[in-house]
C-alpha atoms as a PDB file:
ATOM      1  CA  UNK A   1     -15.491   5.805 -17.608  1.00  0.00           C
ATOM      2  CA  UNK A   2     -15.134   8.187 -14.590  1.00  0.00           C
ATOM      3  CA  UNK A   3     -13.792   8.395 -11.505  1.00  0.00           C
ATOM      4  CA  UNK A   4     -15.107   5.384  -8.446  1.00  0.00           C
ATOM      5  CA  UNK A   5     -15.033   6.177  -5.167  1.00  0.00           C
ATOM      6  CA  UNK A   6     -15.829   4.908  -1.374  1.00  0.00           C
ATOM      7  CA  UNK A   7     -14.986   5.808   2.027  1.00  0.00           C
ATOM      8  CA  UNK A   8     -14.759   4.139   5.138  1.00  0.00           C
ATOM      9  CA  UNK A   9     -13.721   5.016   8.746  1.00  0.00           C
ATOM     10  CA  UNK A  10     -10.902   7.885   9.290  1.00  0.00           C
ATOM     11  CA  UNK A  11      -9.044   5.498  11.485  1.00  0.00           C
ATOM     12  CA  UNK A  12      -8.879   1.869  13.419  1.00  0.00           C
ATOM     13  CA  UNK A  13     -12.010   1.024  15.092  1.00  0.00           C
ATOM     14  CA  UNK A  14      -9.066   0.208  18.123  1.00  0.00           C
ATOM     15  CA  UNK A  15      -5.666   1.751  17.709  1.00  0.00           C
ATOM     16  CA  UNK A  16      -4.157  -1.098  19.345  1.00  0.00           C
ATOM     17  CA  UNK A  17      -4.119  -5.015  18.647  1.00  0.00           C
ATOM     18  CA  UNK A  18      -5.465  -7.524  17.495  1.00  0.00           C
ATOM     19  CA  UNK A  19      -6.467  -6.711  13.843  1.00  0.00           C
ATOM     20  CA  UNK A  20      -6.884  -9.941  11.609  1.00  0.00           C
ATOM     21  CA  UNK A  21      -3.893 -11.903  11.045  1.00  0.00           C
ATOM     22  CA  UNK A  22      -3.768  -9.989   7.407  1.00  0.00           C
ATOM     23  CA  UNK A  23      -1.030  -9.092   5.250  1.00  0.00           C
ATOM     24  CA  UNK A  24      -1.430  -7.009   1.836  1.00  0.00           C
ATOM     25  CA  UNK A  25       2.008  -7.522  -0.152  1.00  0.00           C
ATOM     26  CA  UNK A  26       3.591  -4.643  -1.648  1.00  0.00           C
ATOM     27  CA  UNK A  27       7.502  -3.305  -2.352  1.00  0.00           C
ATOM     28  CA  UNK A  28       9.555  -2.528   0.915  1.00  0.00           C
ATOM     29  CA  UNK A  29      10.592   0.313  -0.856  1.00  0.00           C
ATOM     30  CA  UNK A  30       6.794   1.650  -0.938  1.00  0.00           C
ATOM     31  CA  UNK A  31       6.442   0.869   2.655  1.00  0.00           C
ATOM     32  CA  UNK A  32       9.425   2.452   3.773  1.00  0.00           C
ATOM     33  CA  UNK A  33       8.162   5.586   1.891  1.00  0.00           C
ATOM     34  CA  UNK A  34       4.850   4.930   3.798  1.00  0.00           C
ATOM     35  CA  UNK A  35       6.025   4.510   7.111  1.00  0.00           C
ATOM     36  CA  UNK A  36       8.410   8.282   6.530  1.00  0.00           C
ATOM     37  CA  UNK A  37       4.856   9.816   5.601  1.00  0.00           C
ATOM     38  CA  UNK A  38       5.781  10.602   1.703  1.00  0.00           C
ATOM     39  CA  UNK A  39       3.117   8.633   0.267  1.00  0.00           C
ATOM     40  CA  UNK A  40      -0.622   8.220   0.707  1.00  0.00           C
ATOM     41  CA  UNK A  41      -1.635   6.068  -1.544  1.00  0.00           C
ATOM     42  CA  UNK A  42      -1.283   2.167  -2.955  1.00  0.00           C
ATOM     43  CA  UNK A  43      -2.153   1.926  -6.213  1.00  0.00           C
ATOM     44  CA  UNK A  44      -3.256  -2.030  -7.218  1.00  0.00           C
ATOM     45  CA  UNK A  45      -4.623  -4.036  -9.735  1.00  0.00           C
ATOM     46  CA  UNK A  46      -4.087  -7.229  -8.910  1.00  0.00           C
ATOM     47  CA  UNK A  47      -1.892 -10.266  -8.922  1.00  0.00           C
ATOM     48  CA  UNK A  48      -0.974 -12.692 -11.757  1.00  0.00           C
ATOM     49  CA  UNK A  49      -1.856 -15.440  -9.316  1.00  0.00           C
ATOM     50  CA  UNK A  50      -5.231 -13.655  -8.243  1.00  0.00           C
ATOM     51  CA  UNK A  51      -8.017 -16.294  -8.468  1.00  0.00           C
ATOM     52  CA  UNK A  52     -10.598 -13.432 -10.310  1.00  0.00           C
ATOM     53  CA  UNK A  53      -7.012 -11.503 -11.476  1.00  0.00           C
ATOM     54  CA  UNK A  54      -7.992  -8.062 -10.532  1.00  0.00           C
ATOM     55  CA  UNK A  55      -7.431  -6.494  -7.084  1.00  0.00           C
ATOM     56  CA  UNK A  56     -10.442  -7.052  -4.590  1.00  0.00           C
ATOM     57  CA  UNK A  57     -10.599  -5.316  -0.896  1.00  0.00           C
ATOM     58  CA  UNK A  58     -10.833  -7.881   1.180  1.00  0.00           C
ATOM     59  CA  UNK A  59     -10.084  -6.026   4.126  1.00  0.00           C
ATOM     60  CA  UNK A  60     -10.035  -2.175   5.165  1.00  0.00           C
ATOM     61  CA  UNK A  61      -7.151  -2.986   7.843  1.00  0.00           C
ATOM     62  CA  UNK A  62      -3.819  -5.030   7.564  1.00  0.00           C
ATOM     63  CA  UNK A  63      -0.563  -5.597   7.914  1.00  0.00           C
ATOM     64  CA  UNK A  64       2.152  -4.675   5.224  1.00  0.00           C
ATOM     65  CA  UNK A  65       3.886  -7.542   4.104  1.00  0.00           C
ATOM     66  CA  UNK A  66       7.305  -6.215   2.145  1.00  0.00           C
ATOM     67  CA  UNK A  67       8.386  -7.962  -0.782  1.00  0.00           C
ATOM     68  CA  UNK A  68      11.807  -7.314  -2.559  1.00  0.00           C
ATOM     69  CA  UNK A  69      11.836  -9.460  -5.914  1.00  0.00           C
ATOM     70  CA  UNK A  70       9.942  -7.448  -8.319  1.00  0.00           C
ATOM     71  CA  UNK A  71      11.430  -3.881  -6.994  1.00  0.00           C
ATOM     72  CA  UNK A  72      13.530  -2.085  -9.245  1.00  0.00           C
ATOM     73  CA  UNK A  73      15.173   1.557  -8.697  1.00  0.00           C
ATOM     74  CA  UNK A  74      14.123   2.135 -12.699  1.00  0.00           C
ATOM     75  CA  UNK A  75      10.581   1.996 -11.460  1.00  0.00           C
ATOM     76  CA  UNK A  76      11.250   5.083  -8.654  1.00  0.00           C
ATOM     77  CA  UNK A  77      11.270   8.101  -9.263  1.00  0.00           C
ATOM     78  CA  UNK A  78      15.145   9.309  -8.984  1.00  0.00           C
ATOM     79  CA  UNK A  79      14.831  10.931  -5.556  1.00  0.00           C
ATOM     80  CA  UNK A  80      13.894   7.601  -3.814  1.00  0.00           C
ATOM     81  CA  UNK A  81      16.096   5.245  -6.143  1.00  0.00           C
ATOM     82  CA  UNK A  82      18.737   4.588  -3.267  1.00  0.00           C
ATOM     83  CA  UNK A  83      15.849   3.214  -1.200  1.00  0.00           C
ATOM     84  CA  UNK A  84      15.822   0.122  -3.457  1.00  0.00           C
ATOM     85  CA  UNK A  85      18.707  -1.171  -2.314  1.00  0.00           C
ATOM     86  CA  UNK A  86      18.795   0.312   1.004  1.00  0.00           C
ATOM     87  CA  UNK A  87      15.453  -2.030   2.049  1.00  0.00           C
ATOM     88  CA  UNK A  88      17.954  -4.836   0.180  1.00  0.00           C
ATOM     89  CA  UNK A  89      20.971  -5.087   2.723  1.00  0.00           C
ATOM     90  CA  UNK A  90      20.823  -8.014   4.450  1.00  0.00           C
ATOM     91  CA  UNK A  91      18.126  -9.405   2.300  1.00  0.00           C
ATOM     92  CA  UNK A  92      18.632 -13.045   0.887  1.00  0.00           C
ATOM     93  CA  UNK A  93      16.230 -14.025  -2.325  1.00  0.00           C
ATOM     94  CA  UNK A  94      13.911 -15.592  -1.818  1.00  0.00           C
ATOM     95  CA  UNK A  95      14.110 -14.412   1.912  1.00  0.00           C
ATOM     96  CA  UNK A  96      13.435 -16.999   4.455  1.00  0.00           C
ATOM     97  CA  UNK A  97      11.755 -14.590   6.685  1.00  0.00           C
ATOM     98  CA  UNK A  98      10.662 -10.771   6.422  1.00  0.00           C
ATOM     99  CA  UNK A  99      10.136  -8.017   9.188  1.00  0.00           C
ATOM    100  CA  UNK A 100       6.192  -6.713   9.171  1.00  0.00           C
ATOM    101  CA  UNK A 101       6.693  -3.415  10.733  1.00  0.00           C
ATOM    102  CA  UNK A 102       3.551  -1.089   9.799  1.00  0.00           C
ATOM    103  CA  UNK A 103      -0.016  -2.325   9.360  1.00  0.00           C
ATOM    104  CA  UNK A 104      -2.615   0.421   7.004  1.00  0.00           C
ATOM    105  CA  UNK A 105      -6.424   0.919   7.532  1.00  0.00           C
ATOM    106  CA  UNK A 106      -8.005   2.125   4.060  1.00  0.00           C
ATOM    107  CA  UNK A 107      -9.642   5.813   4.372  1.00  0.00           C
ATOM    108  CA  UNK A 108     -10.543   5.874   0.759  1.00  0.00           C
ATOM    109  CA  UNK A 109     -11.250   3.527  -2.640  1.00  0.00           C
ATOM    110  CA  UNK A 110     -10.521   5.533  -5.829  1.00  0.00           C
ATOM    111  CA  UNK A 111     -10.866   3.497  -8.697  1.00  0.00           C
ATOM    112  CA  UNK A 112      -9.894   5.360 -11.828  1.00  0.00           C
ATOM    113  CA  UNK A 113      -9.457   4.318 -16.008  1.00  0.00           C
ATOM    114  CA  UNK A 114      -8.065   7.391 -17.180  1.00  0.00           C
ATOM    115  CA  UNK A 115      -4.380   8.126 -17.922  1.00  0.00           C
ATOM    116  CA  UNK A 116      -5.224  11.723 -17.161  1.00  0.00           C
ATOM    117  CA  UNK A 117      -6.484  11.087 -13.430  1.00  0.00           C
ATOM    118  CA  UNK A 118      -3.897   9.031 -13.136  1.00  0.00           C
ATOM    119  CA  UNK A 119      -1.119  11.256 -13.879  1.00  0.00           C
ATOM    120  CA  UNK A 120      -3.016  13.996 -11.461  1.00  0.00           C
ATOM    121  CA  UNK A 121      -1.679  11.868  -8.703  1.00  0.00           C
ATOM    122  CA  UNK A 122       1.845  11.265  -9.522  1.00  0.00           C
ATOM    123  CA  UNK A 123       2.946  13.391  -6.561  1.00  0.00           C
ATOM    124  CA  UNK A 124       1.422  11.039  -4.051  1.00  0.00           C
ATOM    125  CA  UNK A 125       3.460   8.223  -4.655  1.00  0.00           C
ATOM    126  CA  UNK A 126       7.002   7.647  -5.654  1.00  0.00           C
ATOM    127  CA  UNK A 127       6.612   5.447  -8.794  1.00  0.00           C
ATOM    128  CA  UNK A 128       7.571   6.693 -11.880  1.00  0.00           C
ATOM    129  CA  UNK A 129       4.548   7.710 -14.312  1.00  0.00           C
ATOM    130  CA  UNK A 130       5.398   5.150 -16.808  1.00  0.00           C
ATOM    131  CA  UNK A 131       5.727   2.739 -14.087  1.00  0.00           C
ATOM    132  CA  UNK A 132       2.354   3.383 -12.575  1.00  0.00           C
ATOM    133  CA  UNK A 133       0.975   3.898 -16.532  1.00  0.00           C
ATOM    134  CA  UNK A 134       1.838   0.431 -17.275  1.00  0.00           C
ATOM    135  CA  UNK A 135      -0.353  -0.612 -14.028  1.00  0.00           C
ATOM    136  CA  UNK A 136      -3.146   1.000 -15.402  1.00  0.00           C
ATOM    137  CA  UNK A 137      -2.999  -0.408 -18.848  1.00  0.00           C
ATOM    138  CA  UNK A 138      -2.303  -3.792 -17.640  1.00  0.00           C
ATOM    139  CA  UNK A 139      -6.023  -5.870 -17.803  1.00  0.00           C
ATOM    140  CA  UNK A 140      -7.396  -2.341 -19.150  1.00  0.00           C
ATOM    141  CA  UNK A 141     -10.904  -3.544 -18.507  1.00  0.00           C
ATOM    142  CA  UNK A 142     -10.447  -3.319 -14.598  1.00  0.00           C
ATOM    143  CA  UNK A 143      -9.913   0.249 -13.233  1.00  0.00           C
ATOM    144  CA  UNK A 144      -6.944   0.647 -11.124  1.00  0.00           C
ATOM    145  CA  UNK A 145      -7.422   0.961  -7.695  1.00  0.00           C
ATOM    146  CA  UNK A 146      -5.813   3.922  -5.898  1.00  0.00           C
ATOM    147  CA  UNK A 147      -6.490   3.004  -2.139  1.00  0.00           C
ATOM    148  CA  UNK A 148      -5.518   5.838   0.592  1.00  0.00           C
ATOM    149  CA  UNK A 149      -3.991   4.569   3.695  1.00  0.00           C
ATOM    150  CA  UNK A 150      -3.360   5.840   7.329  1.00  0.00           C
ATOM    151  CA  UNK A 151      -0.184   3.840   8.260  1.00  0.00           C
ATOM    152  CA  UNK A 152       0.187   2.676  11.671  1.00  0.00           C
ATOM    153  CA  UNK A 153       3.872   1.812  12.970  1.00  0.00           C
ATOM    154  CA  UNK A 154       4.436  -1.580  14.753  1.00  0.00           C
ATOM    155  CA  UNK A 155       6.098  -0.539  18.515  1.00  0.00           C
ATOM    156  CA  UNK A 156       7.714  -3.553  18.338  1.00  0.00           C
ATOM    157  CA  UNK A 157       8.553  -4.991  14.587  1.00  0.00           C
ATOM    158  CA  UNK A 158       7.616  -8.395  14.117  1.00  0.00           C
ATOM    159  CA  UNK A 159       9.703 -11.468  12.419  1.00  0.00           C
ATOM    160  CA  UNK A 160       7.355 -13.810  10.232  1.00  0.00           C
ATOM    161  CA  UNK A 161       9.128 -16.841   8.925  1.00  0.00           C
ATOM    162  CA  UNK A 162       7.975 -17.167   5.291  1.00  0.00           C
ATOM    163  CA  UNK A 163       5.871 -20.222   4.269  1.00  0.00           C
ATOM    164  CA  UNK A 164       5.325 -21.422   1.090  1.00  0.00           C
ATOM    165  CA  UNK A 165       2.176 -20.073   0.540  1.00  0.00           C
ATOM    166  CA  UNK A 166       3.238 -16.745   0.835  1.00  0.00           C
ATOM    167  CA  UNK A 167       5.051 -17.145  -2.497  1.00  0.00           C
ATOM    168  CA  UNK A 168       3.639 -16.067  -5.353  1.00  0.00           C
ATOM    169  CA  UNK A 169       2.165 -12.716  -7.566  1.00  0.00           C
ATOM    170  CA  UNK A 170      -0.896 -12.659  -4.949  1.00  0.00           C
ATOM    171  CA  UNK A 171      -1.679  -9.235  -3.010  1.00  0.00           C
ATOM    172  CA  UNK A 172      -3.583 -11.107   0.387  1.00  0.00           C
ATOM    173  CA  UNK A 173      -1.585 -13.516   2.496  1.00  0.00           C
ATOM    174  CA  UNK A 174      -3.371 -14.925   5.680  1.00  0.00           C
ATOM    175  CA  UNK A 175      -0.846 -14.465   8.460  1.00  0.00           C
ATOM    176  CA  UNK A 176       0.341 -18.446   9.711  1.00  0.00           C
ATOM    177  CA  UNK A 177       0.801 -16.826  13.992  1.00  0.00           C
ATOM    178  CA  UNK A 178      -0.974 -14.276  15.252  1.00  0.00           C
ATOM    179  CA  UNK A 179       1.619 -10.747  15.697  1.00  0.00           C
ATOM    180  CA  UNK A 180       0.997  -9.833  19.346  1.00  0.00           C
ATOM    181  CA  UNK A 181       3.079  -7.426  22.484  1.00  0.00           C
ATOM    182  CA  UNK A 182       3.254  -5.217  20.652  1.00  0.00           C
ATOM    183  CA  UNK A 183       1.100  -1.644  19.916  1.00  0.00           C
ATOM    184  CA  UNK A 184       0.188   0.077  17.033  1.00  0.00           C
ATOM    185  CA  UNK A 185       1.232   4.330  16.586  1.00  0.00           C
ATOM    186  CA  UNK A 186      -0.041   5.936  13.725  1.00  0.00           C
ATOM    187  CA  UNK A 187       2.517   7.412  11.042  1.00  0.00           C
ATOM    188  CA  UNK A 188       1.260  10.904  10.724  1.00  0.00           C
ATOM    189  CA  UNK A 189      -1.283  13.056  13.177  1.00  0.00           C
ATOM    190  CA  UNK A 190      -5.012  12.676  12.046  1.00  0.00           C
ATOM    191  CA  UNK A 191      -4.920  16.786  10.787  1.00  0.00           C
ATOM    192  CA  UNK A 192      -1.812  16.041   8.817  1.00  0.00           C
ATOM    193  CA  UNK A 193      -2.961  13.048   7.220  1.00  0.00           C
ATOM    194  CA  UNK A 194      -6.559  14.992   6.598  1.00  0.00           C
ATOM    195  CA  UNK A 195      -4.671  17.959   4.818  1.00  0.00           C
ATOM    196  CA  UNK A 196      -2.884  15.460   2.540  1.00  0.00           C
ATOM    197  CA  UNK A 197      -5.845  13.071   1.737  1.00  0.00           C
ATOM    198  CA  UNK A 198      -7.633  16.488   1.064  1.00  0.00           C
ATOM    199  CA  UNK A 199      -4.716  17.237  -1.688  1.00  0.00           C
ATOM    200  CA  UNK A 200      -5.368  14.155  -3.262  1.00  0.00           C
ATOM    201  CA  UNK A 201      -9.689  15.054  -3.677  1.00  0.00           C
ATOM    202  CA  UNK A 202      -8.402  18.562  -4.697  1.00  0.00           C
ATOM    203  CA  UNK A 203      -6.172  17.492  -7.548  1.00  0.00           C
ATOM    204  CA  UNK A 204      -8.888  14.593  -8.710  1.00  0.00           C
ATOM    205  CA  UNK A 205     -10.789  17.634  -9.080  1.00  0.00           C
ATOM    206  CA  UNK A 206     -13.556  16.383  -6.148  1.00  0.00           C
ATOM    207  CA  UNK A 207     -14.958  18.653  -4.010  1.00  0.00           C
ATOM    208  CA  UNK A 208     -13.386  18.732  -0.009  1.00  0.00           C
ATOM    209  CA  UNK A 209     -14.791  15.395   0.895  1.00  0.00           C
ATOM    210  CA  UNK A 210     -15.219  14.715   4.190  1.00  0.00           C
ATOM    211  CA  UNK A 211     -16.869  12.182   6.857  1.00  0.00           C
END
């Protein structure tokens, strides 16, 4: 099986408030990486908890909801290991509450099968290979979904007290109170997240895609 691939818009329709009261969980050690500009990408396949248990986009914009639990520095590459526990300090488990402090709109959907693609893209991201191998290979008969994000920083960070139904091995929560004052900046200028997302087409072995 080959490669999958859509696009949607280069940015926010708005860069400012409201987007849907959406949250896609992932590691706070990914979104800290995110929100410093060293990684592109998300790669997901889905939740245990996940009614269909693969990954579905159910929305192209969202906030990042971090998660701490399942992060471990063996999983990061060696450069970004003291991240881990960085995004840790002053973290209780299970937290009580959590900080959203970037939301991501979704450029691109690259949905891939191959261990060889995959590997192609193992300087976009700062999980190890065997880490993001064992992604792939997990429910083999759903591709992996490599999903590239422009990141948009939160002026103001935002405290959301966490309710029980935002437990759980799920990837979409639907946020209890709207996040509002405060603006949206994105991460990295439109050119230099163009050149990167470029990179990534160029070592898939696409042609320069554009919109």
């Amino acid at each position: 099986m080959g490669i999958g691939f859509r696009s949607f818009s280069l940015e926010l329709h708005s860069p400012h408030l409201p987007i849907k009261e959406v949250a896609l969980k992932e590691w706070a050690v990914c979104i800290d990486a995110i929100a410093n500009g060293e990684q592109l990408v998300l790669l997901r396949k889905g939740g245990i908890t996940e009614e269909t248990r693969e990954f579905r986009l159910e929305e192209t914009s969202f906030y990042l909801y971090p998660t701490y639990e399942h992060q471990r520095a063996q999983l990061i590459k060696p450069e970004y290991q003291e991240r881990v526990e960085q995004t840790m300090e002053g973290i209780e488990l299970p937290p009580k509450a959590v900080w959203i402090t970037h939301a991501a709109h979704v450029v691109d959907d690259i949905t891939l099968h191959s261990e060889d693609d995959l590997k192609k893209l193992d300087p976009f991201h700062i999980l190890t290979h065997n880490y993001a191998s064992e992604r792939l290979q997990w429910r083999n008969d759903k591709p992996l979904h490599i999903l590239t994000v422009r990141a948009y920083k939160l002026t103001t960070p935002k405290q959301v007290h966490v309710a029980p139904e935002y437990l759980g091995c799920k990837s979409w929560l639907t946020l209890q109170k709207p996040i509002t004052d405060t603006d949206l900046e994105p991460v990295l200028s439109a050119e230099a997240f163009e050149h990167r997302r470029q990179q990534i087409f160029q070592a898939l072995g696409f042609n320069e895609h554009k919109q």
